[in-house]
N, C-alpha and C. Protein backbone atom coordinates (compact mmCIF):
# COMPACT_ATOMS: atom_id res chain seq x y z
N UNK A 1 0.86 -1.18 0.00
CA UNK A 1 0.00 0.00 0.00
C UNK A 1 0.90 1.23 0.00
N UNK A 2 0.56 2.34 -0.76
CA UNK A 2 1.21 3.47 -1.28
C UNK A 2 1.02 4.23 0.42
N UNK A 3 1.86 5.12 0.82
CA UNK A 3 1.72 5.95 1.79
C UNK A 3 0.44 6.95 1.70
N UNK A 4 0.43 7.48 1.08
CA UNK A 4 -0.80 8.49 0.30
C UNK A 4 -2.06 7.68 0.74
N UNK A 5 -2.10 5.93 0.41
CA UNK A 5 -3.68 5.31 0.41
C UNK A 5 -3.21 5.20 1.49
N UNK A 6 -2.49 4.97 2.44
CA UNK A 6 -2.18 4.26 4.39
C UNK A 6 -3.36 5.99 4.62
N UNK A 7 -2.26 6.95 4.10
CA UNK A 7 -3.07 8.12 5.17
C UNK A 7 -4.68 8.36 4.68
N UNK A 8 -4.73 7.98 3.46
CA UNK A 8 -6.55 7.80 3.38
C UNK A 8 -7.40 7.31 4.16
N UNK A 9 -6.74 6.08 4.28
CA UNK A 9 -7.64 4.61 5.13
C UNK A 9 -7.25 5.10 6.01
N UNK A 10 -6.53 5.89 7.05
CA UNK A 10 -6.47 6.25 8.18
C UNK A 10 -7.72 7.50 8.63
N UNK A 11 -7.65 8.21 7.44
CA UNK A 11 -9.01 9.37 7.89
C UNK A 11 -10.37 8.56 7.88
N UNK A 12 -10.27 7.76 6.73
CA UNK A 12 -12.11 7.75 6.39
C UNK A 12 -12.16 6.26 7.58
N UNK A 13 -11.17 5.51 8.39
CA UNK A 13 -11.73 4.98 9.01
C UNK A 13 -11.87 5.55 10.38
N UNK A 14 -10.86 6.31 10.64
CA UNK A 14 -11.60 7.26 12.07
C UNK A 14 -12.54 8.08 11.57
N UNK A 15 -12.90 8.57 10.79
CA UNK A 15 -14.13 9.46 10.64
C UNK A 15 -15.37 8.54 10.28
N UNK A 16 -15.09 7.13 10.00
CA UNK A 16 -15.97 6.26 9.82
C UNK A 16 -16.31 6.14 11.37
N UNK A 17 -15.27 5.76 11.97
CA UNK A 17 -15.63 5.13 13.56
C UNK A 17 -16.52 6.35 14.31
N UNK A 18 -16.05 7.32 14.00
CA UNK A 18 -16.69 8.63 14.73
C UNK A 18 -17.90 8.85 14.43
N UNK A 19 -18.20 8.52 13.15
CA UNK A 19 -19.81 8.81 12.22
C UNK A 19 -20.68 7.66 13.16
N UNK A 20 -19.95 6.23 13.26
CA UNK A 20 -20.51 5.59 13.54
C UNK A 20 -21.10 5.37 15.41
N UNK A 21 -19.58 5.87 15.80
CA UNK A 21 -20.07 5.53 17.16
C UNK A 21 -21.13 7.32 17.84
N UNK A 22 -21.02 8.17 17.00
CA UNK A 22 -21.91 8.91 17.09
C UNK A 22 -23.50 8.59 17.17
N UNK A 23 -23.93 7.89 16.22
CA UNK A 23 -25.17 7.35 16.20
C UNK A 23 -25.25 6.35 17.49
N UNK A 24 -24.50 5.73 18.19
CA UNK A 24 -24.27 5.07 19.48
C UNK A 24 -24.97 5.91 20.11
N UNK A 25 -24.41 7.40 20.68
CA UNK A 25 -24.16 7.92 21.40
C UNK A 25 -25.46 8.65 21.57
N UNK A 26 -25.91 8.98 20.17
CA UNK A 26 -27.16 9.29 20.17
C UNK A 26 -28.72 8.71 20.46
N UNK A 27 -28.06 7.19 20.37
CA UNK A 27 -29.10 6.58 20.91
C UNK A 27 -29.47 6.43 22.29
N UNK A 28 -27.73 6.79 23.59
CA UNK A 28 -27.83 7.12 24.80
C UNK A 28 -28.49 8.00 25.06
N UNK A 29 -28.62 8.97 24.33
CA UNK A 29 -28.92 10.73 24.30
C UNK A 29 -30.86 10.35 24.32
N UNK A 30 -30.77 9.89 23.70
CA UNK A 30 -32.25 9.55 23.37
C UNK A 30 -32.90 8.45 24.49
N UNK A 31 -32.31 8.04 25.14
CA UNK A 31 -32.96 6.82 26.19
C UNK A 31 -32.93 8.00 27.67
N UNK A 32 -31.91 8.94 27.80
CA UNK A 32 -31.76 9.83 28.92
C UNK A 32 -33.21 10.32 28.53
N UNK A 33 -33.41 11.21 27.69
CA UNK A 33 -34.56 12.32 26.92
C UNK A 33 -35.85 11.50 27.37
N UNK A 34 -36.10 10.44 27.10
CA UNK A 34 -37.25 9.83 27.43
C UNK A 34 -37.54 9.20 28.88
N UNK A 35 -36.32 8.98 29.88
CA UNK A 35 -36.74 9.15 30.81
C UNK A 35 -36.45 9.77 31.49
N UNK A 36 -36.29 11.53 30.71
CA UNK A 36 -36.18 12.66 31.79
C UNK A 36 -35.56 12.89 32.25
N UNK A 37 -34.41 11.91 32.13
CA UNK A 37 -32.93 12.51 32.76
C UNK A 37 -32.20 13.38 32.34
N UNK A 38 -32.48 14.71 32.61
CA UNK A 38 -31.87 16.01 31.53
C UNK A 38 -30.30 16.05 31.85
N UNK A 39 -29.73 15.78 33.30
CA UNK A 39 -28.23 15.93 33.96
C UNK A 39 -27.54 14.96 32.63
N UNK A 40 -28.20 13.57 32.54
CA UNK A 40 -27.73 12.87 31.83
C UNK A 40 -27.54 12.96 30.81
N UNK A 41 -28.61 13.61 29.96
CA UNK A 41 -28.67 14.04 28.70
C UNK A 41 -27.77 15.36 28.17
N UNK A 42 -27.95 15.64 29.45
CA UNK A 42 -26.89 16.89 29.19
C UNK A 42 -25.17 16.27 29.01
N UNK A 43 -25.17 15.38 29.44
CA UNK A 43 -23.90 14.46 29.99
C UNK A 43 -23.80 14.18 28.32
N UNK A 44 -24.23 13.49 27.65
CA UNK A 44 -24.32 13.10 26.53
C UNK A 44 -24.08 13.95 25.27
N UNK A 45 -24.74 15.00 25.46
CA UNK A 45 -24.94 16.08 24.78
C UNK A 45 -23.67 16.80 24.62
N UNK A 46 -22.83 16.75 25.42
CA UNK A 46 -21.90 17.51 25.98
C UNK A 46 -20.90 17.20 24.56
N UNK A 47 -20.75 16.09 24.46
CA UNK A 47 -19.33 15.34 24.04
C UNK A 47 -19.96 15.21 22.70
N UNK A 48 -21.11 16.19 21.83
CA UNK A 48 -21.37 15.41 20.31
C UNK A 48 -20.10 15.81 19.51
N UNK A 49 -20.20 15.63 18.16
CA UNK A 49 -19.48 16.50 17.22
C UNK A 49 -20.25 15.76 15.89
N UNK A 50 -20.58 16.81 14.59
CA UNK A 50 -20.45 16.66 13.28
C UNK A 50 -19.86 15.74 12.53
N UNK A 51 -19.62 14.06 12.80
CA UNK A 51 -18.79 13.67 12.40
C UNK A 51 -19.47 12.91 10.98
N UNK A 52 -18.40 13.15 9.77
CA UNK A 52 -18.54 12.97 8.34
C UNK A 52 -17.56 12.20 7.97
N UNK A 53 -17.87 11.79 7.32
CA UNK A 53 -17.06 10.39 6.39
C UNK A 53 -16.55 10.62 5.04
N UNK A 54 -16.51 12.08 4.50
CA UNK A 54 -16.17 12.03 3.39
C UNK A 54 -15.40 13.48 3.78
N UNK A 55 -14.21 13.78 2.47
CA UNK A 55 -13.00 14.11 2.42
C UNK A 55 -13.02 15.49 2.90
N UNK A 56 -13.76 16.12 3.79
CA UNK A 56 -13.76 17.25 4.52
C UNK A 56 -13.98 16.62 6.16
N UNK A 57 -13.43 15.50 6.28
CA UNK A 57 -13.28 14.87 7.87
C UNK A 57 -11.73 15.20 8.41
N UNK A 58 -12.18 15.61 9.53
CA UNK A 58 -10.91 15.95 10.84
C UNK A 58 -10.35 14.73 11.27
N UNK A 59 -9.23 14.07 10.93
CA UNK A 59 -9.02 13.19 11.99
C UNK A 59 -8.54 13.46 13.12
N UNK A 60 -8.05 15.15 13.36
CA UNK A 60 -8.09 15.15 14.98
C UNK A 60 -8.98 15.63 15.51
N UNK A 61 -9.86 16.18 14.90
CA UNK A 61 -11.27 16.26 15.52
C UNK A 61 -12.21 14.97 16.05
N UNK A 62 -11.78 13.83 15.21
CA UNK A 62 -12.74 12.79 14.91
C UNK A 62 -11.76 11.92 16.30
N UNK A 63 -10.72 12.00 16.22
CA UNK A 63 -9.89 11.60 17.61
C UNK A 63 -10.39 12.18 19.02
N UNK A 64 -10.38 13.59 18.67
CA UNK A 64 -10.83 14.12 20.20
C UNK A 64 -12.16 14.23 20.49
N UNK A 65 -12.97 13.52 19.63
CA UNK A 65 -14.23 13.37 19.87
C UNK A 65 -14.48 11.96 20.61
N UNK A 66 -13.76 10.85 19.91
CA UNK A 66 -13.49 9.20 20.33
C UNK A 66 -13.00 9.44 22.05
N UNK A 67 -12.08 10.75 22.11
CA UNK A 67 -11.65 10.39 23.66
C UNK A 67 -13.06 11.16 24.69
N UNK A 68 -13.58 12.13 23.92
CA UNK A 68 -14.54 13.03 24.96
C UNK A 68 -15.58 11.35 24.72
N UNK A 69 -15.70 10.89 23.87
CA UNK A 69 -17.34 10.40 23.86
C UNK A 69 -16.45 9.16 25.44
N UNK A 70 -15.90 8.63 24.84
CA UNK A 70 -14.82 7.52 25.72
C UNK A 70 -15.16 7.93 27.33
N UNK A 71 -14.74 9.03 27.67
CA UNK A 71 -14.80 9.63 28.86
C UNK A 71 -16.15 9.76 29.81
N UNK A 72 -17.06 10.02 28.02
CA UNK A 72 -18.56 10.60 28.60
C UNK A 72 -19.46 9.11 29.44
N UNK A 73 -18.81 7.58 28.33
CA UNK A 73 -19.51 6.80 28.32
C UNK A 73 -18.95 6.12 29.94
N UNK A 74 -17.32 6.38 29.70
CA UNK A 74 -17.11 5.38 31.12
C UNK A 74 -17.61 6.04 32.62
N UNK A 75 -18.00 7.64 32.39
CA UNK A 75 -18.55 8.17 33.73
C UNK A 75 -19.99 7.61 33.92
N UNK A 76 -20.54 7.35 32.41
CA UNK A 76 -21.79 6.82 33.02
C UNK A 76 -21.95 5.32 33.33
N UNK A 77 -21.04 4.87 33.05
CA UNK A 77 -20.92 3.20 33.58
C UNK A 77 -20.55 3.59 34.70
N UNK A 78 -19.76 4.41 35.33
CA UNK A 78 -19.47 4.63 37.25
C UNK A 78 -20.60 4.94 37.71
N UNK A 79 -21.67 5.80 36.96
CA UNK A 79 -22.39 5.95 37.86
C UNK A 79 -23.18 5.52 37.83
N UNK A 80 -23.29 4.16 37.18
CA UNK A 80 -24.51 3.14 36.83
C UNK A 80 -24.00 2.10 38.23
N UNK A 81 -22.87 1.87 37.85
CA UNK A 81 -21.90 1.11 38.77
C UNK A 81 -22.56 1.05 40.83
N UNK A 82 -22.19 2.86 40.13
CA UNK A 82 -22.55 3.11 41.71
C UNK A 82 -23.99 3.45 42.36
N UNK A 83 -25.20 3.42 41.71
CA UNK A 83 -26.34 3.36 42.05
C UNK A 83 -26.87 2.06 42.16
N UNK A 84 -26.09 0.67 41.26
CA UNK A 84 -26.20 -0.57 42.00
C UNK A 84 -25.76 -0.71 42.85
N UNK A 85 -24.35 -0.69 42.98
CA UNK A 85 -24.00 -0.83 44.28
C UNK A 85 -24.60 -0.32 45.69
N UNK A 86 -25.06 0.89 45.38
CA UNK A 86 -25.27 1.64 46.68
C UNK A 86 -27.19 1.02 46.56
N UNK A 87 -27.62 0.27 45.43
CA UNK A 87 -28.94 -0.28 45.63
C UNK A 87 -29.53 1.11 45.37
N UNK A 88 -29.85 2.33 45.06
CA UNK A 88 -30.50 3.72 44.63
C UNK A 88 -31.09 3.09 43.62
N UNK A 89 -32.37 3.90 44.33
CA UNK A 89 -33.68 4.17 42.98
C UNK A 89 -33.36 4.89 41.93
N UNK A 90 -33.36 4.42 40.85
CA UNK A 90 -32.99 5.29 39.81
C UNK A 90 -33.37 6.59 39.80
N UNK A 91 -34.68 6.73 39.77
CA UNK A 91 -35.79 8.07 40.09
C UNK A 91 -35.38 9.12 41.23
N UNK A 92 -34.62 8.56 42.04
CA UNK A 92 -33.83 9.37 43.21
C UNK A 92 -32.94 9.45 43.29
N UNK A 93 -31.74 8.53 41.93
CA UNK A 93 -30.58 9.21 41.67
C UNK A 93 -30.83 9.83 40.58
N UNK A 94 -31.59 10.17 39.85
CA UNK A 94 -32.11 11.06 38.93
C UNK A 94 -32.53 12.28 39.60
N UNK A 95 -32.99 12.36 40.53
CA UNK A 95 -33.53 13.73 41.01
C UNK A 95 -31.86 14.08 42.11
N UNK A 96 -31.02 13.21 42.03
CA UNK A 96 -30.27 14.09 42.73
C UNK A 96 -28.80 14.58 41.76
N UNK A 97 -28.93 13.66 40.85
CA UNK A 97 -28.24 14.03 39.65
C UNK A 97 -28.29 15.76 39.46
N UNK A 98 -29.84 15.65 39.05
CA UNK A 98 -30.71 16.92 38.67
C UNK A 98 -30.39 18.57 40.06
N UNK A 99 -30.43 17.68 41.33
CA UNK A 99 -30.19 18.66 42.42
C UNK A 99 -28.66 19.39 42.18
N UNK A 100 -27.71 18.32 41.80
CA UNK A 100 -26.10 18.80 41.96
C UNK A 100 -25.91 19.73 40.91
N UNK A 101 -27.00 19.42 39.57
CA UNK A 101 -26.84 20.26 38.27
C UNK A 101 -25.74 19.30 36.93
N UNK A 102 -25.77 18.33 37.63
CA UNK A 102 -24.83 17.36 36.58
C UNK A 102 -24.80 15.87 37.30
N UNK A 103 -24.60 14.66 36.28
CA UNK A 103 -24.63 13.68 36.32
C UNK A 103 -23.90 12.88 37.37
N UNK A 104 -23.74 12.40 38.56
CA UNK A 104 -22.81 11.72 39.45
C UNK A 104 -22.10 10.16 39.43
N UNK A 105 -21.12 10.25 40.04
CA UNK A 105 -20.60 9.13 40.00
C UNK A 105 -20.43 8.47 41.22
N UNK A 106 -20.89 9.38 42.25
CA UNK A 106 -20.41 8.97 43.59
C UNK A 106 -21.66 9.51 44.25
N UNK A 107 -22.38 8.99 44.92
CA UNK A 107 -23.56 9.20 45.66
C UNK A 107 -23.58 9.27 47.35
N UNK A 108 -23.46 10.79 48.00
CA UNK A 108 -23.24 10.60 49.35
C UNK A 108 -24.52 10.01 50.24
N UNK A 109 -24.47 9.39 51.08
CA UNK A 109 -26.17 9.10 51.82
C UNK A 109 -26.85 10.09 52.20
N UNK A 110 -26.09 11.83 52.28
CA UNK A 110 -27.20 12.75 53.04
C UNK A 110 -27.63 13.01 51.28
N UNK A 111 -26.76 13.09 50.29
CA UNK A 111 -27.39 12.81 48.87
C UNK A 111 -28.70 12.43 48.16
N UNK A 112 -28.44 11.18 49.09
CA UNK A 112 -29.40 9.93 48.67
C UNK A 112 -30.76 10.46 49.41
N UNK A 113 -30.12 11.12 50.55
CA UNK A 113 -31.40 10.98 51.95
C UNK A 113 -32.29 12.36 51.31
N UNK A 114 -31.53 13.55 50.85
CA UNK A 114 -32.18 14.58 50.09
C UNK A 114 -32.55 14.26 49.30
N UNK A 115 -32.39 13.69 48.01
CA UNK A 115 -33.01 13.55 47.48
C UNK A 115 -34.18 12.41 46.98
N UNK A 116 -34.44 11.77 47.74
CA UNK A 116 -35.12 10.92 48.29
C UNK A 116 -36.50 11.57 48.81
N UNK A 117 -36.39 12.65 49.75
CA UNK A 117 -37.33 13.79 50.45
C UNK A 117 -37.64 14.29 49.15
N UNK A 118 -36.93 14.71 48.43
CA UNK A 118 -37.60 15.82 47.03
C UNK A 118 -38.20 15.11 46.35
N UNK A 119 -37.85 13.73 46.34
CA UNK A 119 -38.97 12.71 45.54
C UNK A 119 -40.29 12.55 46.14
N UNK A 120 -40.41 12.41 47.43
CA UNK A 120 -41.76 12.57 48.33
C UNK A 120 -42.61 13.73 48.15
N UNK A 121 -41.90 14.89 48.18
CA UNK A 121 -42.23 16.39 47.93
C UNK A 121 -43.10 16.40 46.88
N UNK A 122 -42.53 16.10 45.36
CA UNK A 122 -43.10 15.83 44.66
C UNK A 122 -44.43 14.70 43.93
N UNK A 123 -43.96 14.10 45.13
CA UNK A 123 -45.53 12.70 44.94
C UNK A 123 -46.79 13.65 45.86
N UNK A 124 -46.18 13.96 46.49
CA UNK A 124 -47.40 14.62 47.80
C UNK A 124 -47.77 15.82 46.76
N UNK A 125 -47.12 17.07 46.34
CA UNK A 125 -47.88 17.80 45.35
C UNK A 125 -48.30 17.36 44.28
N UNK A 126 -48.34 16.57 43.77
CA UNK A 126 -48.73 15.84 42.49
C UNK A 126 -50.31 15.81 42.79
N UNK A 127 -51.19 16.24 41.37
CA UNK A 127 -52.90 16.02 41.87
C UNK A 127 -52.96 14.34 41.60
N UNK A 128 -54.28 14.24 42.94
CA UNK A 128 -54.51 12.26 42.72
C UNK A 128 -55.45 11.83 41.17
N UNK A 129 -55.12 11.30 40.88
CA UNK A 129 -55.74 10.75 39.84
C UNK A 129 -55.99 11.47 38.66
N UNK A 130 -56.45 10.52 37.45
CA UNK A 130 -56.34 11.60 36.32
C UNK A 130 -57.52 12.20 36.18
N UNK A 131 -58.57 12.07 36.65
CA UNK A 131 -59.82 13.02 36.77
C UNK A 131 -59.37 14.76 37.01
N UNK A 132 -58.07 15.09 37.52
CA UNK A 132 -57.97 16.38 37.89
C UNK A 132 -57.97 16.91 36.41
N UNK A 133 -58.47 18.26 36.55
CA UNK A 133 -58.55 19.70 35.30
C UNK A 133 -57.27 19.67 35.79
N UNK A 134 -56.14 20.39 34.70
CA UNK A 134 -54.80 20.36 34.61
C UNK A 134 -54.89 21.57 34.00
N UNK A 135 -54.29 22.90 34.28
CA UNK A 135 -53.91 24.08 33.50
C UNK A 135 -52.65 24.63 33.74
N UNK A 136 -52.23 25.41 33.04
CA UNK A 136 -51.22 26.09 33.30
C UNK A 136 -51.02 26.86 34.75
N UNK A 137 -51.74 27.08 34.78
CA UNK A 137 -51.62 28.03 36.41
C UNK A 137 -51.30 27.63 37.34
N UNK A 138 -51.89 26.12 37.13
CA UNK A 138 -52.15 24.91 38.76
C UNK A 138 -50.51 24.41 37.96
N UNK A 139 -50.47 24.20 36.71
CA UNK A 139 -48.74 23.70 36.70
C UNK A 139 -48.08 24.57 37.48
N UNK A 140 -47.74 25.88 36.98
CA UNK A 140 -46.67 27.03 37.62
C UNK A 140 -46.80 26.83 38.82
N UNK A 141 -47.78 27.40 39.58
CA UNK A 141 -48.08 27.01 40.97
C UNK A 141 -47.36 26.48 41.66
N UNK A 142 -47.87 24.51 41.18
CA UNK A 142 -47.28 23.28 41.84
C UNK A 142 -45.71 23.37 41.61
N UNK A 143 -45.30 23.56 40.19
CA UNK A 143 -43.87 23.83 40.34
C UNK A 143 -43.27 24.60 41.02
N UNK A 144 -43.92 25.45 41.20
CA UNK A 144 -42.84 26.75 41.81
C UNK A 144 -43.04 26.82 43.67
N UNK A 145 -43.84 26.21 43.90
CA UNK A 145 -44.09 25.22 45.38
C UNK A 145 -43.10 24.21 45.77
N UNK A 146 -43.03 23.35 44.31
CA UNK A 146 -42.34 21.84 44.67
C UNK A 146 -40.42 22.61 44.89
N UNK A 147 -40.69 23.94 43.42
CA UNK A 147 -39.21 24.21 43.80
C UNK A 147 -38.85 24.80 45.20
N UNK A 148 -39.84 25.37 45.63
CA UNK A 148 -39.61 26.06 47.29
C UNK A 148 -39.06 25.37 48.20
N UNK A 149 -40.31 23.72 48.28
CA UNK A 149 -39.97 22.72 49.40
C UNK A 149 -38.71 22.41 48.71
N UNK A 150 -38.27 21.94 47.64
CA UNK A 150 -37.01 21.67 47.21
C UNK A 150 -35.79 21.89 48.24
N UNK A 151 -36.09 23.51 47.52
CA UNK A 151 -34.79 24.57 47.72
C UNK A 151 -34.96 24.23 49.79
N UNK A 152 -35.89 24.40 50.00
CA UNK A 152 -35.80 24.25 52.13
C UNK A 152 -35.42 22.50 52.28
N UNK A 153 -35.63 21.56 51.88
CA UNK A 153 -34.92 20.37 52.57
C UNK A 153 -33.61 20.49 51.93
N UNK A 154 -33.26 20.90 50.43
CA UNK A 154 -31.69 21.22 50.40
C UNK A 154 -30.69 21.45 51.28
N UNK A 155 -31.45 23.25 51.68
CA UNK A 155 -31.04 23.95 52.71
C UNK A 155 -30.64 23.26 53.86
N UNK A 156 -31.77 22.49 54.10
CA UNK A 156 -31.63 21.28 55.50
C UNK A 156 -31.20 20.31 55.77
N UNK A 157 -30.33 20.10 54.53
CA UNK A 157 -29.25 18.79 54.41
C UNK A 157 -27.90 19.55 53.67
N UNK A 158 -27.91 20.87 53.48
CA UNK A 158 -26.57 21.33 53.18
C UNK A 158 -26.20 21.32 52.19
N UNK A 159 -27.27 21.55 51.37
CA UNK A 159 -26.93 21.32 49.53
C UNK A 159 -27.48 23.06 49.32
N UNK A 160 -26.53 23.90 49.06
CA UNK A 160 -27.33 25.16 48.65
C UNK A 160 -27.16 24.87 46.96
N UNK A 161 -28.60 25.31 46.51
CA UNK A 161 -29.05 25.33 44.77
C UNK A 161 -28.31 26.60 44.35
N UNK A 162 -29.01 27.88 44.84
CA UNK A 162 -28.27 29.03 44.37
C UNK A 162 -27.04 30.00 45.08
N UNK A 163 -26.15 30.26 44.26
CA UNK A 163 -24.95 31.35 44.89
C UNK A 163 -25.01 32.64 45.08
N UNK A 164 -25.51 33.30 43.61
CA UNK A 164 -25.81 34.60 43.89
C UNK A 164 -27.12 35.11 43.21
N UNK A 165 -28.30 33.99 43.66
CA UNK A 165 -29.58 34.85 43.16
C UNK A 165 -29.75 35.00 41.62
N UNK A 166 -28.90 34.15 40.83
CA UNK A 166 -29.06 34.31 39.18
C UNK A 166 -29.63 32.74 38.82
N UNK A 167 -29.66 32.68 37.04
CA UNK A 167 -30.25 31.26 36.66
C UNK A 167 -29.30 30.10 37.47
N UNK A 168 -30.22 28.76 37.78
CA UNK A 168 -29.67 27.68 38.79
C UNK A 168 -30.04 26.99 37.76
N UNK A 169 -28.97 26.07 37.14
CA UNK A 169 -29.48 24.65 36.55
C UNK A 169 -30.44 23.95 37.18
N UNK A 170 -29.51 23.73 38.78
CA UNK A 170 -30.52 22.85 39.22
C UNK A 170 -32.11 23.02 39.40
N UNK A 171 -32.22 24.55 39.52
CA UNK A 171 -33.27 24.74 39.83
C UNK A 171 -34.21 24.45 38.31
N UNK A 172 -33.25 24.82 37.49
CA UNK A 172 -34.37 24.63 36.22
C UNK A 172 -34.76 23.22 36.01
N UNK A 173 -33.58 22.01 36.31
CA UNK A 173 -34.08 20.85 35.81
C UNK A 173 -35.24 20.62 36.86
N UNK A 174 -35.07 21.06 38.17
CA UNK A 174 -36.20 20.33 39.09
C UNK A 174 -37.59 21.27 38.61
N UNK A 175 -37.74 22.19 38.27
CA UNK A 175 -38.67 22.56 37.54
C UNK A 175 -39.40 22.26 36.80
N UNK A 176 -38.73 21.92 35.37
CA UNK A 176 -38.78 21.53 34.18
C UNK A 176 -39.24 19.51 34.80
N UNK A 177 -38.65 18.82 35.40
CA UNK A 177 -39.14 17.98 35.96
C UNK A 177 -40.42 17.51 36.08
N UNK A 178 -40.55 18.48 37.19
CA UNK A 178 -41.91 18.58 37.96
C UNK A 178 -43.34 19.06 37.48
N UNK A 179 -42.66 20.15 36.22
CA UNK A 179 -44.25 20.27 35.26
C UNK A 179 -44.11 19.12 34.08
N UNK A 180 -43.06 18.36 33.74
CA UNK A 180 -43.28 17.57 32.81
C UNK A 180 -44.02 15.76 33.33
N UNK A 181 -44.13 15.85 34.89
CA UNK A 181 -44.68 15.26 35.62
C UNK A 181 -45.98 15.55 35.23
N UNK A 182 -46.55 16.89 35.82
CA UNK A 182 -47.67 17.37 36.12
C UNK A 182 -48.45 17.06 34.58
N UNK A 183 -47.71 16.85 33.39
CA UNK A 183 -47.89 17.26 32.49
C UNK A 183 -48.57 18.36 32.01
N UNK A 184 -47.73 19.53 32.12
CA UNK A 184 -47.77 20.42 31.70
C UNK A 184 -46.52 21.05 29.98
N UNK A 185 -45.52 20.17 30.30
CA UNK A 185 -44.63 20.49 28.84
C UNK A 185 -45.18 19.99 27.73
């Protein structure tokens, strides 16, 4: 093989691998999205890139994409790892994912124990049954209630949401959460 075809087959198969394990990645992206795990999705989201297979491909782009996706995937095997281990409800390492503002790998018990309470918070405001009228108003409301009790058992286990009074991830995912519960999104 001519040097010239070595460095060909060297681009179009990392930009092959990248095209390909992209669509992987996207299918993670898409299993977070549907069950609401935005920390996660965001986790996912983080590490995409444009990757193309034909003769306008980066192979060091298409490299430093293989190591971000690499990175993205083995944090979420730790923290798959570690919500078996530690036996966590998914739904309550999801809401505490959501509390920290990003995806975890290590789950403390006053963690677990907060967010655990914000999961209750939210079953107790939730209306019973589907007979309830559902509007916008009674959404905002309930959300902006559920974020209150939130933000006070935080407080009461030592997790402060906001620093200086500006936009809070966390506060938006537990928001955004809690009316897509209510179904209101």
């Amino acid at each position: 093989m001519k040097l010239e075809n070595l460095k060909t087959a060297i681009e179009h198969g990392v930009c092959s691998l990248a095209a390909a394990l992209d669509v992987c990645r996207q299918e993670q992206l898409k299993k977070a999205m549907e069950c609401g795990n935005m920390p996660l999705q965001d986790h996912f989201a983080e590490c995409s890139v444009v990757a193309r297979r034909d003769a306008g491909c980066s192979v060091l782009d298409s490299l430093n994409y293989l190591e971000r996706l690499y990175a993205a995937v083995s944090f979420a095997l730790e923290r798959e790892a570690a919500i078996s281990k530690k036996q966590i409800d998914q739904r309550v390492a999801m809401i505490a994912d959501m509390m920290m503002g990003e995806s975890q790998n290590d789950y403390s018990d006053e963690l677990i124990a907060c967010a655990s309470e914000v999961s209750d918070i939210a079953d107790r405001l939730l209306p019973p049954g589907k007979e309830h009228q559902k509007s916008k108003a009674d959404c905002r409301k309930t959300a902006e209630r559920f974020v209150a009790e939130a933000i006070a058992c935080m407080d009461h286990h030592g997790f402060a949401l906001t620093g200086d009074g500006g936009y809070s991830l966390p506060l938006a995912y537990l928001q955004a959460w809690m009316e897509g519960r209510w179904g209101c999104l």
